[in-house]
PDB file of N, CA and C in Angstrom:
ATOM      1  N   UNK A   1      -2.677  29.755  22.442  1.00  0.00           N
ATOM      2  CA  UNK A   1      -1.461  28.967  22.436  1.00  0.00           C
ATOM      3  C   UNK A   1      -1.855  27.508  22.594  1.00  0.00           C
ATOM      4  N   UNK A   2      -1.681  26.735  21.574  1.00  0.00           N
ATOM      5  CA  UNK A   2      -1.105  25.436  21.563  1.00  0.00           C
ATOM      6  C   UNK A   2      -0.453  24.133  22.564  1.00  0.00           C
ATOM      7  N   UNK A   3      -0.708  23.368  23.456  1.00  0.00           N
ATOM      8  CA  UNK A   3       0.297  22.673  23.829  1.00  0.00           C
ATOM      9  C   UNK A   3       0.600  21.605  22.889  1.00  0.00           C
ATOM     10  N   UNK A   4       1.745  21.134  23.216  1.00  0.00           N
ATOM     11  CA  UNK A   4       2.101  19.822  22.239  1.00  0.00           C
ATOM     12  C   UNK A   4       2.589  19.070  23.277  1.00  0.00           C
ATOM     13  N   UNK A   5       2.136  17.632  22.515  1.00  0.00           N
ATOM     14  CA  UNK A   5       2.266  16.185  23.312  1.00  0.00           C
ATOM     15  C   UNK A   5       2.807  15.549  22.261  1.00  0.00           C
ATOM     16  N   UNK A   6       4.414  14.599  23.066  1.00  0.00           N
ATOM     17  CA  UNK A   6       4.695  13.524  22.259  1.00  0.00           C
ATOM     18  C   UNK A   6       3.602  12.680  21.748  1.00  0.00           C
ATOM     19  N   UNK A   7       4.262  12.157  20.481  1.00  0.00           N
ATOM     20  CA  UNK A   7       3.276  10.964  19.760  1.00  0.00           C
ATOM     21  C   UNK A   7       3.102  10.089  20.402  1.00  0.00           C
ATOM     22  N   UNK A   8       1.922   9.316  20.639  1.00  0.00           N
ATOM     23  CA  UNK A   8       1.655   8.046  21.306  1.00  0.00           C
ATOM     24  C   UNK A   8       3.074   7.073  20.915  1.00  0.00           C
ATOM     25  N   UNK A   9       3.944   5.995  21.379  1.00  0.00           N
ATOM     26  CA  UNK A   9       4.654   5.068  20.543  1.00  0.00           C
ATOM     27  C   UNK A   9       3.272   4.213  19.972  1.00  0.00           C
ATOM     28  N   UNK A  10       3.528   2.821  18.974  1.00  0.00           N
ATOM     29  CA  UNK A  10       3.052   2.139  18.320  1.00  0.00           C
ATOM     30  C   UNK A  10       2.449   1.067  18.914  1.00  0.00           C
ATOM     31  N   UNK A  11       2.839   0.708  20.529  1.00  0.00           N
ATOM     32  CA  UNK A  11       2.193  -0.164  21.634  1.00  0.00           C
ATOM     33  C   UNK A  11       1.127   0.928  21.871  1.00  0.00           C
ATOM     34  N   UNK A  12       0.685   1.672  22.496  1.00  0.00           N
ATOM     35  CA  UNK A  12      -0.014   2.481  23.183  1.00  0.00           C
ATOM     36  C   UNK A  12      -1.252   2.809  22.025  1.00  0.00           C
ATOM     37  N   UNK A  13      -2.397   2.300  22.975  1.00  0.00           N
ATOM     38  CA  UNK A  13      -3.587   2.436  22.145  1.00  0.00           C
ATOM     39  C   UNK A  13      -4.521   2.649  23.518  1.00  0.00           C
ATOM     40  N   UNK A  14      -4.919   3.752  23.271  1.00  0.00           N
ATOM     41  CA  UNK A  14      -6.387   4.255  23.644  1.00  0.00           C
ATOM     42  C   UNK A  14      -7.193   4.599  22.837  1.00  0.00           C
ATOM     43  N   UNK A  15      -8.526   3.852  23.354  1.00  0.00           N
ATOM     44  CA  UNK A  15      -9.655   4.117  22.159  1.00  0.00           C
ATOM     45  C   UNK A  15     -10.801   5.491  23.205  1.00  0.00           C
ATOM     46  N   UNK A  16     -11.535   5.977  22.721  1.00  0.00           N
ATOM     47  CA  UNK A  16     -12.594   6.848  23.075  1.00  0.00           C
ATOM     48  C   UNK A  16     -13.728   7.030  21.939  1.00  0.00           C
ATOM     49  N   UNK A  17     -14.536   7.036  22.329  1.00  0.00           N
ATOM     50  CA  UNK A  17     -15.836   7.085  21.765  1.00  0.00           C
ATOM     51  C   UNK A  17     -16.077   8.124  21.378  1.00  0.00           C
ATOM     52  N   UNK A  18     -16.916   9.211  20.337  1.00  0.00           N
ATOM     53  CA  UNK A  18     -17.276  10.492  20.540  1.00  0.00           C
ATOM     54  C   UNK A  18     -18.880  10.728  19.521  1.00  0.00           C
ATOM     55  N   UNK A  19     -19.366  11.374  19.413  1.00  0.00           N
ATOM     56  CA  UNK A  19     -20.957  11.358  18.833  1.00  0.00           C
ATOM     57  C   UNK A  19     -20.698  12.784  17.925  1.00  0.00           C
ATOM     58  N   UNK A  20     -21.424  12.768  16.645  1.00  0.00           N
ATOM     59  CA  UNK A  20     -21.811  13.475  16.301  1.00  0.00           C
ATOM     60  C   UNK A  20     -22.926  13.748  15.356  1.00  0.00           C
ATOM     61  N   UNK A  21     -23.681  14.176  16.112  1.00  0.00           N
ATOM     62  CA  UNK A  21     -25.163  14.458  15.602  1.00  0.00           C
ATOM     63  C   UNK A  21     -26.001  13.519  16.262  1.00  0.00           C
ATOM     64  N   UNK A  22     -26.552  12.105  15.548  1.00  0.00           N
ATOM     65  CA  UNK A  22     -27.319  10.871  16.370  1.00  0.00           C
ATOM     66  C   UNK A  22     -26.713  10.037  15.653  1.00  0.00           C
ATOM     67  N   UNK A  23     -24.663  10.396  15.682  1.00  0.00           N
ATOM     68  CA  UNK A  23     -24.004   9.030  15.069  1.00  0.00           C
ATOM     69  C   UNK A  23     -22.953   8.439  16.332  1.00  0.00           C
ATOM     70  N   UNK A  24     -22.095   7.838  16.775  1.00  0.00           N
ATOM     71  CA  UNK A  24     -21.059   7.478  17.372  1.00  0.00           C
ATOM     72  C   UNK A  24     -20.304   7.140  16.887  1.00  0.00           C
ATOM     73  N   UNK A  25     -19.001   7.370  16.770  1.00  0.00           N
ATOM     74  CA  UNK A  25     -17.926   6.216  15.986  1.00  0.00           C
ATOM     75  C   UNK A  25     -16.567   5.944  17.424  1.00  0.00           C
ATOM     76  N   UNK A  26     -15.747   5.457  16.909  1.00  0.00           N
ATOM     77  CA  UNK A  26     -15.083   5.113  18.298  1.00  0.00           C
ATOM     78  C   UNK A  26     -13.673   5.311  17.619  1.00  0.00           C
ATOM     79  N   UNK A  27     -12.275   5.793  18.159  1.00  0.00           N
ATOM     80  CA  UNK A  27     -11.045   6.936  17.748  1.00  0.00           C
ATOM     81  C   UNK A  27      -9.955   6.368  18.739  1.00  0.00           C
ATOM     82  N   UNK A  28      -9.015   5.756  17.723  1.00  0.00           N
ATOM     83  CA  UNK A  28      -7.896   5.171  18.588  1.00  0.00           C
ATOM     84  C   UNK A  28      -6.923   6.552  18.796  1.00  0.00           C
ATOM     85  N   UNK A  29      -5.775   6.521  19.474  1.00  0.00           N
ATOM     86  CA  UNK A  29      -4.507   7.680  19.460  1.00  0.00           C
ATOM     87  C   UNK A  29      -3.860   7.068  18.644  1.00  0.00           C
ATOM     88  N   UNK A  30      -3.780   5.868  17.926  1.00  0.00           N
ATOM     89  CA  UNK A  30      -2.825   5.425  16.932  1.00  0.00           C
ATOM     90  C   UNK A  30      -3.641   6.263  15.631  1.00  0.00           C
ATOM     91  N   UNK A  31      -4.707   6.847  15.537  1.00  0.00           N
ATOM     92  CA  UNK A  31      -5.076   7.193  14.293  1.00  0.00           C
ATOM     93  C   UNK A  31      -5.927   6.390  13.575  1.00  0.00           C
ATOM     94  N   UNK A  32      -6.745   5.097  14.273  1.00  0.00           N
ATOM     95  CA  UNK A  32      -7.652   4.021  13.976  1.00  0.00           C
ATOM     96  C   UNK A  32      -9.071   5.241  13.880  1.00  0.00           C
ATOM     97  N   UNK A  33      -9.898   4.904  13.222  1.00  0.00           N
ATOM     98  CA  UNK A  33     -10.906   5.450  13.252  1.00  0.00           C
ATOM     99  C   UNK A  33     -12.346   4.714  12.886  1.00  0.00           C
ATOM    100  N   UNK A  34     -13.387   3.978  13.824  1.00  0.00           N
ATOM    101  CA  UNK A  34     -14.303   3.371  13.367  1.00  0.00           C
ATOM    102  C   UNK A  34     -15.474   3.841  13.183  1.00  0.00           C
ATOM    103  N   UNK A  35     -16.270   3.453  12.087  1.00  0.00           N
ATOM    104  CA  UNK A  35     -17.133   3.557  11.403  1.00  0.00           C
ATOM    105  C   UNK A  35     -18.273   4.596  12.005  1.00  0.00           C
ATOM    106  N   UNK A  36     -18.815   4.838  11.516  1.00  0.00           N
ATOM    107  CA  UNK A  36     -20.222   5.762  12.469  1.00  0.00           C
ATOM    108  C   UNK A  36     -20.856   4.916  12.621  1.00  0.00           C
ATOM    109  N   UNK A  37     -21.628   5.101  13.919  1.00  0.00           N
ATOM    110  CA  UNK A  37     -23.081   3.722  14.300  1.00  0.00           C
ATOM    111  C   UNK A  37     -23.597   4.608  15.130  1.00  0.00           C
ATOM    112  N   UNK A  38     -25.082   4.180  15.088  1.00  0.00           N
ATOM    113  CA  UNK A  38     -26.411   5.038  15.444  1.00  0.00           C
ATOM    114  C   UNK A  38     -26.598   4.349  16.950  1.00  0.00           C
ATOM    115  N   UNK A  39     -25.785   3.090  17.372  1.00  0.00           N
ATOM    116  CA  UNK A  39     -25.619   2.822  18.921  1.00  0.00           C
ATOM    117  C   UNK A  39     -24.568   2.799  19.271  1.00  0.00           C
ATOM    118  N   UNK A  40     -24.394   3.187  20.378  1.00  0.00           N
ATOM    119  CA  UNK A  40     -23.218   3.574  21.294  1.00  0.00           C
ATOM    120  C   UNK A  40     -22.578   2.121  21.478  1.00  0.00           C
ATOM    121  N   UNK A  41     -23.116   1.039  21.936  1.00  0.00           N
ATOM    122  CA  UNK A  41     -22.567  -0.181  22.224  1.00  0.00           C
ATOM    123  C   UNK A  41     -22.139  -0.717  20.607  1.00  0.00           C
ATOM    124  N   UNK A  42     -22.831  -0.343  19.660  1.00  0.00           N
ATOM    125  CA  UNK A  42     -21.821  -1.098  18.608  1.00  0.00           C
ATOM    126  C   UNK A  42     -20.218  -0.272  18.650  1.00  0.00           C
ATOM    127  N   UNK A  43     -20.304   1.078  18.604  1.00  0.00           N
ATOM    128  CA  UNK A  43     -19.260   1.773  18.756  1.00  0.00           C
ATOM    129  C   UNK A  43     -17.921   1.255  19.798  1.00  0.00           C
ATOM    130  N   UNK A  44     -18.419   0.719  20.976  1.00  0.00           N
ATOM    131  CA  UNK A  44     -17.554   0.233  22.059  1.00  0.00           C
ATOM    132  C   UNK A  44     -16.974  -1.159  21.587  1.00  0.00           C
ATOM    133  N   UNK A  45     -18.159  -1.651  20.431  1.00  0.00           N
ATOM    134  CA  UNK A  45     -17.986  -3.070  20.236  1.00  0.00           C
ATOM    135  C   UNK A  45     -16.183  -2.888  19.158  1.00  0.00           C
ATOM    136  N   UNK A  46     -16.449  -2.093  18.664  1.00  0.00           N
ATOM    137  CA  UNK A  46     -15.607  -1.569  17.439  1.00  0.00           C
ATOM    138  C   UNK A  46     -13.887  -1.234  18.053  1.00  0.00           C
ATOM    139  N   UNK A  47     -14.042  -0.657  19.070  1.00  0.00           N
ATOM    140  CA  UNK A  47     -13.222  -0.093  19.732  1.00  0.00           C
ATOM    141  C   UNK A  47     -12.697  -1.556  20.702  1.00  0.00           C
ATOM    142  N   UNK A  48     -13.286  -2.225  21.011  1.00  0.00           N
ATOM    143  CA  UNK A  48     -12.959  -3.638  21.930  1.00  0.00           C
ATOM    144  C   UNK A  48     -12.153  -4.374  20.897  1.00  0.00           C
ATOM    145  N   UNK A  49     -12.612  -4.841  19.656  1.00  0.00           N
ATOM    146  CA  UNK A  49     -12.044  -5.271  18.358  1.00  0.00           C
ATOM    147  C   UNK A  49     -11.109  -4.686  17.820  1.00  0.00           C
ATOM    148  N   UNK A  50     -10.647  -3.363  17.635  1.00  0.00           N
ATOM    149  CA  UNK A  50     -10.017  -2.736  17.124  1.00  0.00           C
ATOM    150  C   UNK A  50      -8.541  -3.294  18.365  1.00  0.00           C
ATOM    151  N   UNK A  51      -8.526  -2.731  19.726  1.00  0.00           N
ATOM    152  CA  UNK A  51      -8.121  -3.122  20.644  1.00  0.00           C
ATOM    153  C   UNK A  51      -7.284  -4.751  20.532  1.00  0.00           C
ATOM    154  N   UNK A  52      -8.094  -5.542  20.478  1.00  0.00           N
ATOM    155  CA  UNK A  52      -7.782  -6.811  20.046  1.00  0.00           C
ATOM    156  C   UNK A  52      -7.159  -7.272  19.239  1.00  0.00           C
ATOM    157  N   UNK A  53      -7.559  -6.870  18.137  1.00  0.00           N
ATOM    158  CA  UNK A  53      -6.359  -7.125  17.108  1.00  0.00           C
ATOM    159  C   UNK A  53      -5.256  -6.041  16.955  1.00  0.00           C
ATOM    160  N   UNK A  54      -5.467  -5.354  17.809  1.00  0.00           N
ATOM    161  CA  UNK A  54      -3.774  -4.800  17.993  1.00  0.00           C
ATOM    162  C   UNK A  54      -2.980  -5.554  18.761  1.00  0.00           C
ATOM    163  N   UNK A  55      -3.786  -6.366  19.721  1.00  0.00           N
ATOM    164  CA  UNK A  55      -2.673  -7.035  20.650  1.00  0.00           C
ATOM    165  C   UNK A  55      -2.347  -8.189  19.813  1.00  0.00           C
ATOM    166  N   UNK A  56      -3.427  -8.608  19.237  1.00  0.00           N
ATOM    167  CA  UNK A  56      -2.860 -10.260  18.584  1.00  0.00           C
ATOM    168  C   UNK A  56      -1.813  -9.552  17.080  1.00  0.00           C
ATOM    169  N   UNK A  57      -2.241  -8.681  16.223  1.00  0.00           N
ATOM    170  CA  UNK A  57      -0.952  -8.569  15.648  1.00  0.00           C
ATOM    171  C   UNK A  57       0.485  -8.523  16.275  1.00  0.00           C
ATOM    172  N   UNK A  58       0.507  -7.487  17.545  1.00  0.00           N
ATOM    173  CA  UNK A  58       1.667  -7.031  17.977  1.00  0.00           C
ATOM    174  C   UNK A  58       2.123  -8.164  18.599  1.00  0.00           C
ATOM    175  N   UNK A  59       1.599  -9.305  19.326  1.00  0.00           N
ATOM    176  CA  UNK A  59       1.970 -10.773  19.683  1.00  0.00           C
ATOM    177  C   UNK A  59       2.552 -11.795  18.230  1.00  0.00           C
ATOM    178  N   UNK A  60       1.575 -11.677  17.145  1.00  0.00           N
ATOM    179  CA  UNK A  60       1.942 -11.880  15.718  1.00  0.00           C
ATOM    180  C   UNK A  60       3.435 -11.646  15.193  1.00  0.00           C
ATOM    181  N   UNK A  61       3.606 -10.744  15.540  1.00  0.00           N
ATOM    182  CA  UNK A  61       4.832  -9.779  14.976  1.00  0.00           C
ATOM    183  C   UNK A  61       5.350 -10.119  15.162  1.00  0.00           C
ATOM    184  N   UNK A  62       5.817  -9.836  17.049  1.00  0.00           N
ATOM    185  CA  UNK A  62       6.697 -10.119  17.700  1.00  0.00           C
ATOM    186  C   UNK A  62       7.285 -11.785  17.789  1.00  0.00           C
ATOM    187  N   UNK A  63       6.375 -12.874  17.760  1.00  0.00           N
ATOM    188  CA  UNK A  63       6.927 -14.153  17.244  1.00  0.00           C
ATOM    189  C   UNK A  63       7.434 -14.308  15.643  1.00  0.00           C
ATOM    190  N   UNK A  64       6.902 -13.252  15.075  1.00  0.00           N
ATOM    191  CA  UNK A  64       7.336 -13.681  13.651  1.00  0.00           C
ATOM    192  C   UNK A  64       8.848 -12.987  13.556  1.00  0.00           C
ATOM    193  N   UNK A  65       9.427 -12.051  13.916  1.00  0.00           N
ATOM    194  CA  UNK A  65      10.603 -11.651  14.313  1.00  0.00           C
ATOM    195  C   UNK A  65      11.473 -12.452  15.235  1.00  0.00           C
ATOM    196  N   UNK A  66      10.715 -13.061  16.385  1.00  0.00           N
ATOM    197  CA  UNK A  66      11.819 -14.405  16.831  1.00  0.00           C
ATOM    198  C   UNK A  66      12.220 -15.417  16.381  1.00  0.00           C
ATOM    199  N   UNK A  67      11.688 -15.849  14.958  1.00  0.00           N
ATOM    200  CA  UNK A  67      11.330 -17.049  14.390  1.00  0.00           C
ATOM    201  C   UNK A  67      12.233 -17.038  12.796  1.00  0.00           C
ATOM    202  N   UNK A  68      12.895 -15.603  13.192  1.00  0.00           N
ATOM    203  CA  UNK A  68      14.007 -15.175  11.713  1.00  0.00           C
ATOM    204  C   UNK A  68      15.083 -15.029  12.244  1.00  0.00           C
TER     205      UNK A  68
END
């Protein structure tokens, strides 16, 4: 048996790291997915960035909607 979890909303971003084989890539809950890398710290680097420009779009947005 299955549990089910509401969908993340579109603010809510957690990233996690995960390996497979001697690759890493790094996995938002929004469904972001970065690249494979053979070091763990580029992977985090990916996931810090990814992170980032979610906040500066969603700051983006949100002034570009006050501004209409």
């Amino acid at each position: 048996m299955s549990d089910t979890h509401p969908a993340p909303s579109a603010d809510d971003h957690m990233v996690s790291t995960g390996e497979r084989g001697s690759f890493c890539s790094a996995r938002c809950t929004c469904g972001w997915l970065g690249p494979a890398r053979r070091a763990r710290s580029l992977a985090r680097g990916d996931a810090e960035a990814h992170l980032a420009g979610t906040a500066t779009n969603h700051t983006n947005q949100t002034a570009t909607n006050h501004t209409n």
